[in-house]
C-alpha atoms as a PDB file:
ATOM      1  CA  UNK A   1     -32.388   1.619   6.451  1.00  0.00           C
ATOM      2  CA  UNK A   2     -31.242  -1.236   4.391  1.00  0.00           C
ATOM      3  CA  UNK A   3     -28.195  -3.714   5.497  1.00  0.00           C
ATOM      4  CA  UNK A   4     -26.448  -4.874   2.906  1.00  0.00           C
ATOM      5  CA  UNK A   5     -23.375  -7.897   3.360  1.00  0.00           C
ATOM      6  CA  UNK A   6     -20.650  -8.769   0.880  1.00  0.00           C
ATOM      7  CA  UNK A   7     -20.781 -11.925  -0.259  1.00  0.00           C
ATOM      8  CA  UNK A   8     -19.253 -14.950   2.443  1.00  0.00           C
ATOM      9  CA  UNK A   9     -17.578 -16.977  -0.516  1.00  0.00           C
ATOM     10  CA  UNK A  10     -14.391 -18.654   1.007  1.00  0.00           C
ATOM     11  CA  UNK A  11     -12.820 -18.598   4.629  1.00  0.00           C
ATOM     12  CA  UNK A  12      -9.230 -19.654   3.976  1.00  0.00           C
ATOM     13  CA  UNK A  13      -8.062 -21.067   7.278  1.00  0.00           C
ATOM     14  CA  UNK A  14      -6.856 -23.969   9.760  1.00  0.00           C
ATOM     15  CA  UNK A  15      -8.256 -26.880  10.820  1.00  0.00           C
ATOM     16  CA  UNK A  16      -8.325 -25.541  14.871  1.00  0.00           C
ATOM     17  CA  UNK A  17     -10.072 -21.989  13.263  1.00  0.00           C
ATOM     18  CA  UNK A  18     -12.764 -23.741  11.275  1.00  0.00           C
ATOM     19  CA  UNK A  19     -13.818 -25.347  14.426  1.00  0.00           C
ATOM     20  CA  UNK A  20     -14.052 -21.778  16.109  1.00  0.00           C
ATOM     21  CA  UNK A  21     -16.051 -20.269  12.925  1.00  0.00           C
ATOM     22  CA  UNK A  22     -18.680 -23.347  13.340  1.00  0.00           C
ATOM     23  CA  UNK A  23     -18.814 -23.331  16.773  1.00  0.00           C
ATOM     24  CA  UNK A  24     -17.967 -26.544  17.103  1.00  0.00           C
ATOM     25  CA  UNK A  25     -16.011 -28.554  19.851  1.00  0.00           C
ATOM     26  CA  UNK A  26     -12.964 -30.447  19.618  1.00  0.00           C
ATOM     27  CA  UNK A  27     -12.495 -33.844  17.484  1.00  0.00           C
ATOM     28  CA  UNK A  28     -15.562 -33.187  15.047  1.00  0.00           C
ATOM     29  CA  UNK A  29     -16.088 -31.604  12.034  1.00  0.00           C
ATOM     30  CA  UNK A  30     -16.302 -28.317  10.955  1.00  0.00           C
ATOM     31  CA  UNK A  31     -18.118 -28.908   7.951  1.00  0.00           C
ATOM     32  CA  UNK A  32     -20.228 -32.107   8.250  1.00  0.00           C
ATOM     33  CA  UNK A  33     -21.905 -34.347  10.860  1.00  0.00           C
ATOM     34  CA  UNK A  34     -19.193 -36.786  11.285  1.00  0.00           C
ATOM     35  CA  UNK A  35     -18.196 -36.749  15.018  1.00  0.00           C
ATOM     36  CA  UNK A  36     -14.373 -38.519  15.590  1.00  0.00           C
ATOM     37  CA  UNK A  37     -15.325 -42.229  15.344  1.00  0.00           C
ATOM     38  CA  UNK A  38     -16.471 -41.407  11.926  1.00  0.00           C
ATOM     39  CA  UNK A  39     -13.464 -39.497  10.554  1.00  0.00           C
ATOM     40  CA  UNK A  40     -12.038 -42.906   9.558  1.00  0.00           C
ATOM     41  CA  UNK A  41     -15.490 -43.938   7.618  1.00  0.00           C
ATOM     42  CA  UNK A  42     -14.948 -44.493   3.471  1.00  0.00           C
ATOM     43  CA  UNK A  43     -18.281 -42.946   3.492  1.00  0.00           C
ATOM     44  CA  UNK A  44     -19.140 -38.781   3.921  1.00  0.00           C
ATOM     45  CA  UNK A  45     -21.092 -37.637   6.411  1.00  0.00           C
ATOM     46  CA  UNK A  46     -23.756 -35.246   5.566  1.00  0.00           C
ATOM     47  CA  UNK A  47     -22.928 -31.830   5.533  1.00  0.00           C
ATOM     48  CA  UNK A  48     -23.237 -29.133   8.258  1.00  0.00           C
ATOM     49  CA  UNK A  49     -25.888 -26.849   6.843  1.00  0.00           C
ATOM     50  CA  UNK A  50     -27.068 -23.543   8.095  1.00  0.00           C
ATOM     51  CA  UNK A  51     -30.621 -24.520   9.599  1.00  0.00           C
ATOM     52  CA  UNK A  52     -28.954 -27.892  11.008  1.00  0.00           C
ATOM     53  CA  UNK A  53     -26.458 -25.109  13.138  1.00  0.00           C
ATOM     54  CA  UNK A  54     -29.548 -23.278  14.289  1.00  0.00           C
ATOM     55  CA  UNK A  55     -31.165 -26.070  15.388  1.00  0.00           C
ATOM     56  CA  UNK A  56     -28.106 -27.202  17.380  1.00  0.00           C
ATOM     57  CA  UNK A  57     -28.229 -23.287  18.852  1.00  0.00           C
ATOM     58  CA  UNK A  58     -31.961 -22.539  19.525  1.00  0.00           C
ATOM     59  CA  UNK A  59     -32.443 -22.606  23.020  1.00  0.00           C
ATOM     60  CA  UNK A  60     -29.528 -24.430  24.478  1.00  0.00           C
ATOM     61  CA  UNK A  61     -28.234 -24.277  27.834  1.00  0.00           C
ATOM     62  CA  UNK A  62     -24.780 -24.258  28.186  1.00  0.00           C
ATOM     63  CA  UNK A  63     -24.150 -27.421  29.891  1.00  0.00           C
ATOM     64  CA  UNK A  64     -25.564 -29.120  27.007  1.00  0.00           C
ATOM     65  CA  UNK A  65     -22.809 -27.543  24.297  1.00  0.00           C
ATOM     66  CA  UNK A  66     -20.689 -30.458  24.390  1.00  0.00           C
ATOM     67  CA  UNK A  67     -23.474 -33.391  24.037  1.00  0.00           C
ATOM     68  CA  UNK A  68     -23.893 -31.436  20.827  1.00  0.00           C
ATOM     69  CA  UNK A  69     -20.586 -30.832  19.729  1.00  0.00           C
ATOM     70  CA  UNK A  70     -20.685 -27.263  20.421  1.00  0.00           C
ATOM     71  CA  UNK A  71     -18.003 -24.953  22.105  1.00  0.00           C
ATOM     72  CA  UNK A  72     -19.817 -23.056  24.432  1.00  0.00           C
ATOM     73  CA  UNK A  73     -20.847 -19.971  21.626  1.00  0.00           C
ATOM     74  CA  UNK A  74     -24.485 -19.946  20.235  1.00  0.00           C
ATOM     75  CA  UNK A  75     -24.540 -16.974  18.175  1.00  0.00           C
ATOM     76  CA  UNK A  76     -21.524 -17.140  15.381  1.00  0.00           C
ATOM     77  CA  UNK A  77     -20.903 -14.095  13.369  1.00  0.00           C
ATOM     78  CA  UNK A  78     -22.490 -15.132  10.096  1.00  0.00           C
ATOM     79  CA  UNK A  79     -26.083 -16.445  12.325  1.00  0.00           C
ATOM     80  CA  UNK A  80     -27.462 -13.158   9.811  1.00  0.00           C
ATOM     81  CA  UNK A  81     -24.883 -13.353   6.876  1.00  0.00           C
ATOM     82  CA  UNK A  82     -27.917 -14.315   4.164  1.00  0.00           C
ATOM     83  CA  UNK A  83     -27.693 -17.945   3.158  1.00  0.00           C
ATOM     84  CA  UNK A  84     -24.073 -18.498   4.383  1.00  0.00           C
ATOM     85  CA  UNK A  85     -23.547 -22.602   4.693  1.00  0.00           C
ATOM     86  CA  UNK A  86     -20.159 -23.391   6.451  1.00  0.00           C
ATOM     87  CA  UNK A  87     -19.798 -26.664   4.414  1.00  0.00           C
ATOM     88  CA  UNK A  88     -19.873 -24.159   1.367  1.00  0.00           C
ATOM     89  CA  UNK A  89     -17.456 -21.502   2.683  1.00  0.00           C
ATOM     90  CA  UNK A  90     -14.755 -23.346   4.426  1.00  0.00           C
ATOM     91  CA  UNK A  91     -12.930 -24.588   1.648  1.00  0.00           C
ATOM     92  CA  UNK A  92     -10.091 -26.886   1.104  1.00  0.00           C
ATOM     93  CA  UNK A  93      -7.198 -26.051   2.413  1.00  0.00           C
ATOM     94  CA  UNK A  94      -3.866 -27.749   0.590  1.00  0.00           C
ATOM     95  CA  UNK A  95      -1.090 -26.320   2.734  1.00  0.00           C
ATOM     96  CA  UNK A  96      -2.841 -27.813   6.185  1.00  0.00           C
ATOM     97  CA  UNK A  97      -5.302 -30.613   4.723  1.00  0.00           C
ATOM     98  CA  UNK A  98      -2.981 -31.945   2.171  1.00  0.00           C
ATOM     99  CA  UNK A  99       0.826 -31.420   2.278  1.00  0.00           C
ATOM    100  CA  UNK A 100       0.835 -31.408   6.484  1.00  0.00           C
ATOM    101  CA  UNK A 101      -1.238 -34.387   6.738  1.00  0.00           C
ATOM    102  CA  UNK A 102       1.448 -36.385   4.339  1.00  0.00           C
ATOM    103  CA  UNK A 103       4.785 -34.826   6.068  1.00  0.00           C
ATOM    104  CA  UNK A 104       2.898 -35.450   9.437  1.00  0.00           C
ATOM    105  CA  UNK A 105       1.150 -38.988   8.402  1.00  0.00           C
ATOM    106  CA  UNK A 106       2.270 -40.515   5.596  1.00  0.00           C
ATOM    107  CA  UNK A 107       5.910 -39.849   6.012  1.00  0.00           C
ATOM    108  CA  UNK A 108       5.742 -41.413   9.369  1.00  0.00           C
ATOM    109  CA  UNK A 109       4.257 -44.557   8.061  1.00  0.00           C
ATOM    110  CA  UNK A 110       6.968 -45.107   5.729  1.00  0.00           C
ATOM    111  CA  UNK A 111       9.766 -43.706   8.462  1.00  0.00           C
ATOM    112  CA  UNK A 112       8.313 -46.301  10.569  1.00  0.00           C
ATOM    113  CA  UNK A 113       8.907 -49.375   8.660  1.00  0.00           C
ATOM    114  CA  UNK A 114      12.251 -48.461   6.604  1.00  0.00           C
ATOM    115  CA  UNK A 115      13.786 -46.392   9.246  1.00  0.00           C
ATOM    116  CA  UNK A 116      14.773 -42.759   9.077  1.00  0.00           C
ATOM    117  CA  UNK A 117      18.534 -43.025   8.067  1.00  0.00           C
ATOM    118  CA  UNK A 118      17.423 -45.812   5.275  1.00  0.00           C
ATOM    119  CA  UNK A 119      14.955 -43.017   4.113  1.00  0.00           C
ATOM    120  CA  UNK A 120      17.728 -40.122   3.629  1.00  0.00           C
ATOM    121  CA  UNK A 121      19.903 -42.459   2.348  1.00  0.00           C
ATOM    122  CA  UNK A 122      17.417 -43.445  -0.434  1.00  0.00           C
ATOM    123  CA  UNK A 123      16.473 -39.677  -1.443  1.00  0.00           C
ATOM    124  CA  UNK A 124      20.659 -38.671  -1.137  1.00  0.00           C
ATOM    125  CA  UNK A 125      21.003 -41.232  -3.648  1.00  0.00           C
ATOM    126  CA  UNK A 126      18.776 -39.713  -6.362  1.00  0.00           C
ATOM    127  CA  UNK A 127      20.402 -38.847  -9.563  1.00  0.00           C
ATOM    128  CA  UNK A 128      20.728 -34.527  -9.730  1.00  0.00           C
ATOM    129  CA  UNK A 129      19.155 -33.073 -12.168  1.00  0.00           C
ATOM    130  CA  UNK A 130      20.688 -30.363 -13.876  1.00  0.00           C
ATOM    131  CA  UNK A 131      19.473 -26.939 -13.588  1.00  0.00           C
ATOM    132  CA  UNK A 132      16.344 -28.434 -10.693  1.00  0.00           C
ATOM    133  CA  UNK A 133      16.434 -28.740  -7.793  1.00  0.00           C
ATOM    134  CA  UNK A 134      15.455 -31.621  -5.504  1.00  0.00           C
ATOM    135  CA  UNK A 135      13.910 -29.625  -2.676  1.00  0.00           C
ATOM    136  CA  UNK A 136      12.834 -26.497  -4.131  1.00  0.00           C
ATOM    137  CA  UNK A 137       9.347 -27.003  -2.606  1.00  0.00           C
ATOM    138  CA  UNK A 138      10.101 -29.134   0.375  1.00  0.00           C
ATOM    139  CA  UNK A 139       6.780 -31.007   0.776  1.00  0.00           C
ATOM    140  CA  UNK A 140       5.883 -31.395  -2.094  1.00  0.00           C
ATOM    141  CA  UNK A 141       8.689 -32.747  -3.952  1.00  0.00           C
ATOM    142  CA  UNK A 142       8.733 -35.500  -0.957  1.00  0.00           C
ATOM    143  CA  UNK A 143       5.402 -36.063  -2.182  1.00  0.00           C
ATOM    144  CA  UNK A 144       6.562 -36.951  -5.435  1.00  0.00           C
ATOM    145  CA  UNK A 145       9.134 -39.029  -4.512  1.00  0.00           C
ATOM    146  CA  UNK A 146       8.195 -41.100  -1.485  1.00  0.00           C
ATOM    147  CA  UNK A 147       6.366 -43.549  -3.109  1.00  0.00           C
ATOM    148  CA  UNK A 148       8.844 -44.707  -5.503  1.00  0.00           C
ATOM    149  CA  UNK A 149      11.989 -44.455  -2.556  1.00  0.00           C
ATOM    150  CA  UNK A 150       9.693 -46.631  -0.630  1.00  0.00           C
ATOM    151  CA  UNK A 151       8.707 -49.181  -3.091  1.00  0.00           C
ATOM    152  CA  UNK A 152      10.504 -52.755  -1.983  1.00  0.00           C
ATOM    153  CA  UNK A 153      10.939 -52.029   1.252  1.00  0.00           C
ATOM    154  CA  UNK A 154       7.098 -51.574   2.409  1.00  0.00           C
ATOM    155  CA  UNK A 155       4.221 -54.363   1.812  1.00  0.00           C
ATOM    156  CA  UNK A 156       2.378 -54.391  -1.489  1.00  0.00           C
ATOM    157  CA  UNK A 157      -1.342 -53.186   0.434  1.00  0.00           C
ATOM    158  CA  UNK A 158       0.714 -50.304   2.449  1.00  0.00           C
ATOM    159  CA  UNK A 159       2.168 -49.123  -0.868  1.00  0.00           C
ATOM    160  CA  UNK A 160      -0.968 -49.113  -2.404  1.00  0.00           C
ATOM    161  CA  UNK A 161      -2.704 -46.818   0.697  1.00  0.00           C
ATOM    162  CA  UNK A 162       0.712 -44.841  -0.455  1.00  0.00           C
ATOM    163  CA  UNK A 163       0.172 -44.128  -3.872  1.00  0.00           C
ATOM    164  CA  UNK A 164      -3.714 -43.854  -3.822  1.00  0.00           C
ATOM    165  CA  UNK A 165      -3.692 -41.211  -1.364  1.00  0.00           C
ATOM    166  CA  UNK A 166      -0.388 -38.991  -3.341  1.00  0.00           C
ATOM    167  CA  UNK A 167      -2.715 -39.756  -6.121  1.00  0.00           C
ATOM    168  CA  UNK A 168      -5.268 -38.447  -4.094  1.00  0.00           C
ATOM    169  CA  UNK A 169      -3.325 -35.044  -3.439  1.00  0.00           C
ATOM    170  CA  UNK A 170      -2.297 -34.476  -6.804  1.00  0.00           C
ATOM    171  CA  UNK A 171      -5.648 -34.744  -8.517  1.00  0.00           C
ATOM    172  CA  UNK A 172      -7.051 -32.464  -6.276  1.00  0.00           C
ATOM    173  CA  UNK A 173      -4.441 -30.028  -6.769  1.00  0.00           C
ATOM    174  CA  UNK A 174      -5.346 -29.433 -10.528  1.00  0.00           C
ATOM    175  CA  UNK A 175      -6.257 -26.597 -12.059  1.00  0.00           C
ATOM    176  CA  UNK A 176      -8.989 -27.715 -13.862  1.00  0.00           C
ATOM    177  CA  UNK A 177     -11.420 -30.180 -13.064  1.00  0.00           C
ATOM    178  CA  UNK A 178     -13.642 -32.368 -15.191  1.00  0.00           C
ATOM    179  CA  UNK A 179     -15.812 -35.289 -14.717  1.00  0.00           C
ATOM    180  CA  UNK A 180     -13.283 -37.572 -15.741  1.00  0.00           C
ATOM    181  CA  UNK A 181     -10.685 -36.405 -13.101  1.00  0.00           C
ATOM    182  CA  UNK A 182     -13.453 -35.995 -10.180  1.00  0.00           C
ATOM    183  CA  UNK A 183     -14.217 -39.764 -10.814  1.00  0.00           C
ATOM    184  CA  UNK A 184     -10.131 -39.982  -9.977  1.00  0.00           C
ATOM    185  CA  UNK A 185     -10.894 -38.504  -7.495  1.00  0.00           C
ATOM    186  CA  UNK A 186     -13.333 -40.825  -5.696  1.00  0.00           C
ATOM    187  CA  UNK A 187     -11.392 -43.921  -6.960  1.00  0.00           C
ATOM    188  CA  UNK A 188      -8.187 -42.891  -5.333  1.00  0.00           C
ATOM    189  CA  UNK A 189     -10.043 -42.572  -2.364  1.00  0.00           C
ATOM    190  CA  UNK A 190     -11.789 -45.353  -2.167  1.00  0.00           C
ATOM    191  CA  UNK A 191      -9.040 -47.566  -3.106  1.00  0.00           C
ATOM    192  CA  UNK A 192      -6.849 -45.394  -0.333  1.00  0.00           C
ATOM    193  CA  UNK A 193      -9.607 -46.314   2.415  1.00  0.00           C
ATOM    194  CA  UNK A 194      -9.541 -50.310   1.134  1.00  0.00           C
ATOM    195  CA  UNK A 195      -5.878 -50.818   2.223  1.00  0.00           C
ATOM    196  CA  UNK A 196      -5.488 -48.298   4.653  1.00  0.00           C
ATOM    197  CA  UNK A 197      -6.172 -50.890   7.679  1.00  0.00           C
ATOM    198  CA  UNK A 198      -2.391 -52.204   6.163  1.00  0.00           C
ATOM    199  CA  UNK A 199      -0.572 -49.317   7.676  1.00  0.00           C
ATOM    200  CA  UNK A 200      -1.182 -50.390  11.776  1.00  0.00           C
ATOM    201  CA  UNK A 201      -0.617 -54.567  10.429  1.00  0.00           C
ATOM    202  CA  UNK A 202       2.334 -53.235   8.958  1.00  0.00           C
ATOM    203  CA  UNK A 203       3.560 -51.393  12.134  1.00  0.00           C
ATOM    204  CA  UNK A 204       3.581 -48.401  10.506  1.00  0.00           C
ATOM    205  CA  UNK A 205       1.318 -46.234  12.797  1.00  0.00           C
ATOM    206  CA  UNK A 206       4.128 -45.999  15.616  1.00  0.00           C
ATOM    207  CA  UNK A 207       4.300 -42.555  17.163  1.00  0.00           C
ATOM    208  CA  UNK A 208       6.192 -40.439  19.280  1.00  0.00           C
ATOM    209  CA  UNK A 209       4.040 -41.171  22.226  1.00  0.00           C
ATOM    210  CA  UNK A 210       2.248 -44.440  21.243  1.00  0.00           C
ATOM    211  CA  UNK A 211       1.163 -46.490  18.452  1.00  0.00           C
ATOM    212  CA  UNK A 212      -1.693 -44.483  17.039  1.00  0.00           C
ATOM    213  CA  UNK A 213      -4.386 -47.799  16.105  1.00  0.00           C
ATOM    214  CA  UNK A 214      -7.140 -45.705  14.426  1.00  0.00           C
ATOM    215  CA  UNK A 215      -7.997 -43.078  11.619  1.00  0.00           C
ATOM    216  CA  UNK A 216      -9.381 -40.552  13.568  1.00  0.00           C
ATOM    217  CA  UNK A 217      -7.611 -38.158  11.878  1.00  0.00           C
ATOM    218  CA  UNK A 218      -9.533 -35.049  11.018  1.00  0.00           C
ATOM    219  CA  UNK A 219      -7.961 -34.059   7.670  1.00  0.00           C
ATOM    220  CA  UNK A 220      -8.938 -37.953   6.552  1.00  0.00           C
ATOM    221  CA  UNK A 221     -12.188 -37.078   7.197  1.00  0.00           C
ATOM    222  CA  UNK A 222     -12.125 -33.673   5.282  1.00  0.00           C
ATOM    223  CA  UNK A 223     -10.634 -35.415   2.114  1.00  0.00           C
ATOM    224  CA  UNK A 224     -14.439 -36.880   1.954  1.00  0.00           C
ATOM    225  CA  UNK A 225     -15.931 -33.464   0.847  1.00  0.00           C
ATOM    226  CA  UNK A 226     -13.349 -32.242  -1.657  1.00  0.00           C
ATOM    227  CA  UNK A 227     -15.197 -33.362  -4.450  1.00  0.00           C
ATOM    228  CA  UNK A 228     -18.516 -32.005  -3.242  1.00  0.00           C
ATOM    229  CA  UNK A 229     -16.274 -28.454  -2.892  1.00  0.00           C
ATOM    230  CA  UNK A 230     -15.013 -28.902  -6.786  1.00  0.00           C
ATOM    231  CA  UNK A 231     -18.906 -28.641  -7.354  1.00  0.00           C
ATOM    232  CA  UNK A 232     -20.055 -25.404  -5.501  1.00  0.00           C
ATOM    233  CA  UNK A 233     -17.049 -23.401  -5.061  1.00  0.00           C
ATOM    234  CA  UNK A 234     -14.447 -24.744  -7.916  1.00  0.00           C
ATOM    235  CA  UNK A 235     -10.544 -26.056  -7.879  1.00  0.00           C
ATOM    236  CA  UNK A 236     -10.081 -26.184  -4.208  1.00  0.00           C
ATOM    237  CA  UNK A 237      -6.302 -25.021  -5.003  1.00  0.00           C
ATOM    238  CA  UNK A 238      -7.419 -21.445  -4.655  1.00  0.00           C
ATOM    239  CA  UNK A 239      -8.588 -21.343  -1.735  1.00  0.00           C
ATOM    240  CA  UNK A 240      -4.692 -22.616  -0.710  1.00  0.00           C
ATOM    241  CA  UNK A 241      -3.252 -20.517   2.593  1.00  0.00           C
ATOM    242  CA  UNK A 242      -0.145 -21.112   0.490  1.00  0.00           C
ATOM    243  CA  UNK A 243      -0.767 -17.885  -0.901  1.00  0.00           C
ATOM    244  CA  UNK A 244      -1.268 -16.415   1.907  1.00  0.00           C
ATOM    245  CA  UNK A 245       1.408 -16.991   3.720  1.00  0.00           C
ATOM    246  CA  UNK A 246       3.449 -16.222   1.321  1.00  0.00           C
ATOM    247  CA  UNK A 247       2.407 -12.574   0.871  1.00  0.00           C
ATOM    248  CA  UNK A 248       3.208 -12.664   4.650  1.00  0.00           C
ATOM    249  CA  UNK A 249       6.683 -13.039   4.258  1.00  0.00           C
ATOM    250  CA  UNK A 250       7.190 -10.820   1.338  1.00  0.00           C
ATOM    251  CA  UNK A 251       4.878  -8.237   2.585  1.00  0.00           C
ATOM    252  CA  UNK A 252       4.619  -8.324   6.463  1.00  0.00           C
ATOM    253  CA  UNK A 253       8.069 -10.149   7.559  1.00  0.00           C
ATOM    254  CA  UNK A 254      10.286  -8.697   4.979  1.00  0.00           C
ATOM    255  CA  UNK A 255       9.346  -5.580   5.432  1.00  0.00           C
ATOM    256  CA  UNK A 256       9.519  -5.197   9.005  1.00  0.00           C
ATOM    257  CA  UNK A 257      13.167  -6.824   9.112  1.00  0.00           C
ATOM    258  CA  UNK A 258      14.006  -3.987   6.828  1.00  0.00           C
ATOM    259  CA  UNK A 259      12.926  -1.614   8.919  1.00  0.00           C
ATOM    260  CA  UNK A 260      14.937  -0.551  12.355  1.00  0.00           C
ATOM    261  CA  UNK A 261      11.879  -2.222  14.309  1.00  0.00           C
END
């Protein structure tokens, strides 16, 4: 009897999920060594490699799971799946790594220092455009505009960390990649983690419950390995749960509120 697999190209998912696929424990990495100390490093850790997961597995007691950054389960579903590398097949994800990290981050950085009514007040008083609209896309038209509502009003090194890292976002959404736009790439993101210490000088890293005084922030960390992803797997934008969701509307929610439930 032979046993034959399909082909483990691309796990579209969450942050919280990709933990769960790697077996790993909370505040780490799902697809490198970096444990949450490093997240906020301008420099990648290595990646998470089939034979370095094994090694973590082989033998282990479970008391010793979270010393290792493990969640308890020692044999995940692709242990057999031929030579399946979770730093290969957990792609980029632009919905949850990219546009959430800037509503969730970035825009509070800038909310922070101009104040919330001074923001809307700024994007009311953008000229229309005929035929467009402002807010078709929500996030990602505030992505466009942010920087340029915010210029003035924030200091020169936090507007920097601004625009590098929307740079940032924007390169890696293309469509096509070359070597000129994955050296972008790595500039943006360099420059973004040479004035990034600005933000907290700048008071900008207030938070609901507490100033929050470090970049331990696990989607920072993931931005580190997007260019190694345009290399194996291609323009990370297809691997985007965008799509996904959206067919879950149109073809799951729709549907069912069509229907006399």
């Amino acid at each position: 009897m032979v046993i034959t697999y399909t082909p483990l190209i691309a796990w579209i998912t969450d942050y919280p999920e990709q933990l769960l696929i790697t077996c790993a424990s909370a505040k780490n990495s799902p697809i490198s060594l970096a444990m949450a100390e490093q997240f906020r490093d301008a420099t990648a850790q290595p990646p998470l490699i089939m034979s370095t997961c094994f090694r973590r597995y082989s033998r282990l007691p479970p008391h010793a799971c979270l010393a290792l950054c493990l969640n308890g389960v020692v044999e995940p579903f692709w242990k057999d799946w031929g030579d399946t590398c979770p730093s290969h097949f957990l792609t980029p994800d632009a919905l949850h790594q990219w546009h959430k990290f800037y509503f969730e981050h970035c825009v509070c950085w800038v909310i922070n220092i101009i104040g919330g009514e001074e923001l809307d007040h700024c994007l009311a008083a953008l000229q229309p455009r005929i035929g467009t609209r402002h807010w078709a896309n929500e996030h990602h038209e505030l992505e466009k505009l942010l920087p340029t509502v915010a210029a003035g009003a924030l200091p020169d090194d936090m507007l920097r960390a601004l625009c590098t890292i929307t740079e940032f976002i924007f390169l890696a959404q293309g469509i096509f990649h070359y070597d000129e736009t994955i050296h972008s790439h790595s500039k943006a993101l360099r420059e973004f983690h040479h004035y990034k210490s600005s933000i907290p000088r700048a008071h900008g890293h207030l938070r609901k419950n507490g100033p929050l005084d470090h970049f331990q922030i696990p989607k920072v960390e993931l931005t580190q390995h997007i260019v190694q992803s345009i290399h194996q797997m291609g323009a990370p934008y297809q691997w985007s749960s965008n799509i996904t969701e959206h067919c879950h509307i149109t073809h799951v929610k729709v549907p069912y509120h069509l229907s006399n439930h």
